[in-house]
Protein backbone atom coordinates (compact mmCIF):
# COMPACT_ATOMS: atom_id res chain seq x y z
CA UNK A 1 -20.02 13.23 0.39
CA UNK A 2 -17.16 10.96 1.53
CA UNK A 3 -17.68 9.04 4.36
CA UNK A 4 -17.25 10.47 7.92
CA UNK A 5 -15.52 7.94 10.00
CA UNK A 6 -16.20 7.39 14.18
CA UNK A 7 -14.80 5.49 15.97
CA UNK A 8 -16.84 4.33 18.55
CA UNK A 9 -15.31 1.88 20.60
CA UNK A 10 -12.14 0.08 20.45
CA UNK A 11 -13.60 -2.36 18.01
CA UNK A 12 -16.15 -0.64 16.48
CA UNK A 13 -16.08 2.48 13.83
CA UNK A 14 -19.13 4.34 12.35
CA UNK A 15 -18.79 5.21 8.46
CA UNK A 16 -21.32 7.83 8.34
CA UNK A 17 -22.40 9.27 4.12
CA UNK A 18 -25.44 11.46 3.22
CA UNK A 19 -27.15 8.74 1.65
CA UNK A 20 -26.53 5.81 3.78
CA UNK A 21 -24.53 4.22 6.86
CA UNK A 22 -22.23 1.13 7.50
CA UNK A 23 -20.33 0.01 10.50
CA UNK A 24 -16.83 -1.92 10.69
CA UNK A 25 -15.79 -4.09 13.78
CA UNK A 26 -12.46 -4.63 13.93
CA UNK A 27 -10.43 -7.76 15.30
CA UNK A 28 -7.09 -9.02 15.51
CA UNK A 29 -7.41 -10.87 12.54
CA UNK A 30 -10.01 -8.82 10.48
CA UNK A 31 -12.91 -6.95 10.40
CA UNK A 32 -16.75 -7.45 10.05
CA UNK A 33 -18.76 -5.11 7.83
CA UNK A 34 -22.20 -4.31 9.30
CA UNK A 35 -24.51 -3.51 5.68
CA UNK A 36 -22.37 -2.39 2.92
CA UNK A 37 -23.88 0.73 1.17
CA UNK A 38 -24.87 0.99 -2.54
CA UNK A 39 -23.28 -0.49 -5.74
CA UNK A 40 -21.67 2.92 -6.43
CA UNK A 41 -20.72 3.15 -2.98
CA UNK A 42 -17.38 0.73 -3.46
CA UNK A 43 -14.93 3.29 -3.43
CA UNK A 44 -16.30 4.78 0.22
CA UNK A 45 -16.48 1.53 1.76
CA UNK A 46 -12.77 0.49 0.63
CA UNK A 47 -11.56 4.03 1.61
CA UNK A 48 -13.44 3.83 5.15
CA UNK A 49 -11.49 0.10 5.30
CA UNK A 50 -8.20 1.79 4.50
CA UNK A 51 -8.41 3.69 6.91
CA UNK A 52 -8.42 1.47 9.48
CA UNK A 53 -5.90 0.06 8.27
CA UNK A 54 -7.76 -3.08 6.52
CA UNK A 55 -8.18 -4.19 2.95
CA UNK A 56 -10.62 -6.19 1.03
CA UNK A 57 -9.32 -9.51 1.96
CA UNK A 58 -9.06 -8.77 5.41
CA UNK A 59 -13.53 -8.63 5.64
CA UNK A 60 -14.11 -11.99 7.35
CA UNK A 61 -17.58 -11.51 6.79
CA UNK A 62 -20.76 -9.16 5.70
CA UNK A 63 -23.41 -8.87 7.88
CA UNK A 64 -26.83 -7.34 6.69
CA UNK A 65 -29.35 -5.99 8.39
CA UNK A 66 -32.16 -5.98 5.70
CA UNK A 67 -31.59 -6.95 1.94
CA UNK A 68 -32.47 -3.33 0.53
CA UNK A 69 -29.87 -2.55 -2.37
CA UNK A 70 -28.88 0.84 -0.56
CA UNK A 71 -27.59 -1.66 2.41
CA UNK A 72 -26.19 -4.42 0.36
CA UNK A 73 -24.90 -3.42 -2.60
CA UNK A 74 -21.37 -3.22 -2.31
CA UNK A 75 -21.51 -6.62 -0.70
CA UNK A 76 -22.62 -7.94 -3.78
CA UNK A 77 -19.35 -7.20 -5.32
CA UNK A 78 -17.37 -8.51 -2.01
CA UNK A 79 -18.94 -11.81 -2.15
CA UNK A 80 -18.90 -11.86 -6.36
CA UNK A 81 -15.26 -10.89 -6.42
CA UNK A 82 -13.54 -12.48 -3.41
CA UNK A 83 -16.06 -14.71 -1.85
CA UNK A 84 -16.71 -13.05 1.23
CA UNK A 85 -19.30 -14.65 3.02
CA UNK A 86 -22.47 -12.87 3.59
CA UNK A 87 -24.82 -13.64 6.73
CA UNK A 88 -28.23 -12.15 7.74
CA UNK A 89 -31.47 -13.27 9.30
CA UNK A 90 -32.81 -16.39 7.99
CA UNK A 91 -36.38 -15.10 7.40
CA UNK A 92 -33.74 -12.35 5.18
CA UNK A 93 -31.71 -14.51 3.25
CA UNK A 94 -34.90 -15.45 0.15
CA UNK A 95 -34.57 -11.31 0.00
CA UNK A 96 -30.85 -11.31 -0.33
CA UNK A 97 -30.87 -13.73 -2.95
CA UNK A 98 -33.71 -11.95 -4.82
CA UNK A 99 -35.89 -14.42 -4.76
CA UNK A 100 -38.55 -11.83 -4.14
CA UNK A 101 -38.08 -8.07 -3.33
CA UNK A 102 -39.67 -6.32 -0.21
CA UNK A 103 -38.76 -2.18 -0.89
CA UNK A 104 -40.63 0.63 -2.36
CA UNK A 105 -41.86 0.84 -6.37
CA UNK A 106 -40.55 3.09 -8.28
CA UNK A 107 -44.03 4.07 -9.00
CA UNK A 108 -44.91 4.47 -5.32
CA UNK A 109 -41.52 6.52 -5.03
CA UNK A 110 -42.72 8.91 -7.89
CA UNK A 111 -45.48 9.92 -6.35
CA UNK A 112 -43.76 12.11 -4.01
CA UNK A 113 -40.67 13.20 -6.66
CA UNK A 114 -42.86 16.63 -7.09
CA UNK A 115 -40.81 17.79 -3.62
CA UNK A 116 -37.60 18.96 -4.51
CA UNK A 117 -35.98 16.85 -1.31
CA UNK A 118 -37.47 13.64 -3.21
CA UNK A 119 -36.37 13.81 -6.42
CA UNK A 120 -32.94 15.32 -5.04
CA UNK A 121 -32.99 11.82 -3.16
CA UNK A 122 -33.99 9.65 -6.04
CA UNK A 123 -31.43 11.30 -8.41
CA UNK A 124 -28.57 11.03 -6.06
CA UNK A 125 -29.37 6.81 -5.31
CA UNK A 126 -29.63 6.28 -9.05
CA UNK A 127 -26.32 7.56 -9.35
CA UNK A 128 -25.31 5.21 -6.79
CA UNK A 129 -26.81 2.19 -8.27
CA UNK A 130 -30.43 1.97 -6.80
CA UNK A 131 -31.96 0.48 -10.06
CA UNK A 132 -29.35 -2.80 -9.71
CA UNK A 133 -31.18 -5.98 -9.24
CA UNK A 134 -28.82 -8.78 -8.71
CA UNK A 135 -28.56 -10.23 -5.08
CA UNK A 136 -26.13 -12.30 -3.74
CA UNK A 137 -26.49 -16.07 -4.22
CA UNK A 138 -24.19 -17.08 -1.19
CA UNK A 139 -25.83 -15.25 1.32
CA UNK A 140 -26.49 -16.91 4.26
CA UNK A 141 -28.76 -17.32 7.95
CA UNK A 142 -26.09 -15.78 10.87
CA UNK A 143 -26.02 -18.47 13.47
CA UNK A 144 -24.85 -18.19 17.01
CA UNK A 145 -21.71 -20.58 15.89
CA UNK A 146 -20.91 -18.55 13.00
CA UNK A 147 -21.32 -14.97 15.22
CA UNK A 148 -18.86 -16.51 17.84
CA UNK A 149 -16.22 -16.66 15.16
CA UNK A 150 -16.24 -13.21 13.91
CA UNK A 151 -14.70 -9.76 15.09
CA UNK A 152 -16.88 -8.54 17.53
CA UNK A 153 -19.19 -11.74 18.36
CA UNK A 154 -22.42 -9.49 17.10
CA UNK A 155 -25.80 -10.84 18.85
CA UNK A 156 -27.96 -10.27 16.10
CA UNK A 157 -31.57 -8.50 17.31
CA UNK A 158 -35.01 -9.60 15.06
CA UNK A 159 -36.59 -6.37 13.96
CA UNK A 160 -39.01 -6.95 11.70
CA UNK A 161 -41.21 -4.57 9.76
CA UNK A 162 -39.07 -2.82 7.26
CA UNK A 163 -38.31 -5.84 5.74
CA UNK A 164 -39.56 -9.12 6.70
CA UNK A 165 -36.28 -10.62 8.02
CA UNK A 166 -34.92 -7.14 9.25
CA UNK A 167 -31.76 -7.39 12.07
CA UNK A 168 -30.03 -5.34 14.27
CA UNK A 169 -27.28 -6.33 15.64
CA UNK A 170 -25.60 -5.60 19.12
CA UNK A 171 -21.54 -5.71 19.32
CA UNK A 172 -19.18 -4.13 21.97
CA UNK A 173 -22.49 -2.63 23.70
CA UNK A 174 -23.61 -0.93 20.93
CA UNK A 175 -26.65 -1.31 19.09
CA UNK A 176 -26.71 -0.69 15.44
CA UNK A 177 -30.45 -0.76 13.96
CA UNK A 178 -30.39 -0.59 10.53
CA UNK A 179 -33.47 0.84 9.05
CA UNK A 180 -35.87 -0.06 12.16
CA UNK A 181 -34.69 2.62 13.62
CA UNK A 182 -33.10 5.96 12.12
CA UNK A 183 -32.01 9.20 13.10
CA UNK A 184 -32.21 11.23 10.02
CA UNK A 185 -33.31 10.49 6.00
CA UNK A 186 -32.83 12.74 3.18
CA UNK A 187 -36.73 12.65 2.41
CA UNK A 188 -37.12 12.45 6.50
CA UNK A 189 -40.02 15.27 7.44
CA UNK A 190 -37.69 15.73 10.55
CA UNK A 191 -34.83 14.98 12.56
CA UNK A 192 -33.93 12.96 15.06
CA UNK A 193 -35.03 9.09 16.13
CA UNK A 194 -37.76 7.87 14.01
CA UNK A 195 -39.14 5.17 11.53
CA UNK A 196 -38.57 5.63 8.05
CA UNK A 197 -41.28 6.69 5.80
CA UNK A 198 -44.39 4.68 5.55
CA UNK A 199 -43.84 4.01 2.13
CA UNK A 200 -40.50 2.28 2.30
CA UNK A 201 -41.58 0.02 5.49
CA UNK A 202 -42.66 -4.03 4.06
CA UNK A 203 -44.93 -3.76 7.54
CA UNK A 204 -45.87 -1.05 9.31
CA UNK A 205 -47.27 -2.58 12.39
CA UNK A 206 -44.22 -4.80 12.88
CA UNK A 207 -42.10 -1.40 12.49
CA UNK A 208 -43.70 -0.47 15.43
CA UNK A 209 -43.53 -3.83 17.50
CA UNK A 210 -39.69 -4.35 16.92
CA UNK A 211 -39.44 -0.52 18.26
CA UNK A 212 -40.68 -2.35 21.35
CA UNK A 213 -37.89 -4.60 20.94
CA UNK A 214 -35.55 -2.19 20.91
CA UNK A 215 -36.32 0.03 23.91
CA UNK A 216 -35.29 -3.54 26.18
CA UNK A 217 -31.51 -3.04 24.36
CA UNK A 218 -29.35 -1.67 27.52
CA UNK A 219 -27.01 0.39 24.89
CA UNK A 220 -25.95 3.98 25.35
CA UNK A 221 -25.00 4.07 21.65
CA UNK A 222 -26.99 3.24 18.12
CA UNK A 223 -25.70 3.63 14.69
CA UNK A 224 -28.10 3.88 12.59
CA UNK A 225 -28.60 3.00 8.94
CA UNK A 226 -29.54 6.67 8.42
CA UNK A 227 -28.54 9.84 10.03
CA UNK A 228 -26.10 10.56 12.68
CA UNK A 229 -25.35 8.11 16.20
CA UNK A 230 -27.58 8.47 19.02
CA UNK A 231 -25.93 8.92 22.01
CA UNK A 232 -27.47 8.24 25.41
CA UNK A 233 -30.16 5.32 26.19
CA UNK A 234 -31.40 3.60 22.97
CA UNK A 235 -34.82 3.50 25.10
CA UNK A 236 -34.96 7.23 24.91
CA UNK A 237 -34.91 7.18 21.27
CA UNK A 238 -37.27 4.69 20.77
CA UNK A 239 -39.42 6.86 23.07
CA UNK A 240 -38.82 9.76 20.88
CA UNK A 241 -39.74 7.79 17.86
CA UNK A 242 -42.41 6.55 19.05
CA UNK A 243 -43.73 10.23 19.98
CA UNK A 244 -43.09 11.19 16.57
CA UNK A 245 -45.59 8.42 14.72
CA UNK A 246 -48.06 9.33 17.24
CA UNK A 247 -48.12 12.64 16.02
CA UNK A 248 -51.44 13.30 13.42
């Protein structure tokens, strides 16, 4: 599916696909890209920077919220192709260079492909890429100097537990979570705010913790990495999430 497009606030546009989400913030002299989708997911990305009126040159920077290849594949190619810096949490950056990998085995992931919604999943993200395994060399820790300097000033959030150097990021008063906190999933039992699958998740306790975290963000608004945008307070999702792992 092509991405669906929000616009959110005056700076700050939602590119919403089945698979997985990315977020532009928009400036006077550019735009930041919040994650940057999968490998195969170029042509989306580009289109959802068209139509804002941007092009590839005009991405001052990338920043990531985990190093997972469905969030930072096409930045790969950005920073490969025209040098586009790419930031993200310093306990994040060992993971973006892949000097080790926190996600899911494939073998762990094949254990559930016997429901239809899984191997629907896994077939679709292979397609997109899901297998690649180069990172980027560049990337690099966001600091408060480099934040101040880019469309949007994002305050980056530690929320650890999906991955070990996992970041949201808050810009223009909205929150957008990444994977430590989601809406929706293709292999999701259910809908609405929740943590992903147990199996995908570096850290399961710290999943929970930086859900903590994220009930203290004063945001009516979160984009997340997967699913649609919450509206109302981000608190309320978290409690809703939080509701949900309780559950036996």
């Amino acid at each position: 599916m092509a991405p669906v497009l929000t616009t959110v606030t005056d700076r700050v546009h939602f590119a919403q696909t089945d698979l997985v989400n990315w977020t532009l913030v928009a400036g006077e002299d550019g735009v930041t890209l919040i994650d940057a989708g999968f490998p195969g997911s170029r042509a989306d990305v580009l289109e959802s920077l068209r139509q804002l009126g941007f092009g590839v040159r005009d991405v001052r920077a990338i920043l990531l919220t985990h190093a997972h290849i469905d969030h930072l594949g096409t930045a790969i190619w950005f920073a490969e192709t025209y040098g586009t810096p790419v930031y993200c949490h310093v306990d994040e950056v060992g993971h973006s260079k892949r000097e080790y990998l926190e996600q899911a085995s494939p073998v762990k992931v094949a254990a559930h492909v016997w429901q239809a919604k899984w191997l629907k999943w896994s077939v679709a993200i292979i397609r997109k890429g899901a297998l690649t395994h180069d990172g980027i060399p560049t990337a690099a820790p966001l600091t408060d100097d480099v934040a101040a300097k880019l469309p949007g000033t994002p305050k980056a959030i530690p929320t650890p537990g999906h991955t070990g150097g996992h970041c949201s990021y808050v810009v223009d008063g909205v929150l957008v979570s990444g994977d430590a906190l989601v809406t929706d999933h293709p292999v999701a039992p259910r809908r609405g705010p929740q943590l992903l699958p147990s199996v995908f998740n570096h850290d399961e306790e710290a999943c929970r913790r930086s859900l903590a975290t994220l009930a203290t963000i004063d945001a009516e608004v979160m984009l997340p990495g997967h699913g649609p945008v919450w509206r109302g307070p981000v608190r309320d999702a978290v409690a809703r999430a939080q509701a949900a792992t309780a559950e036996p």
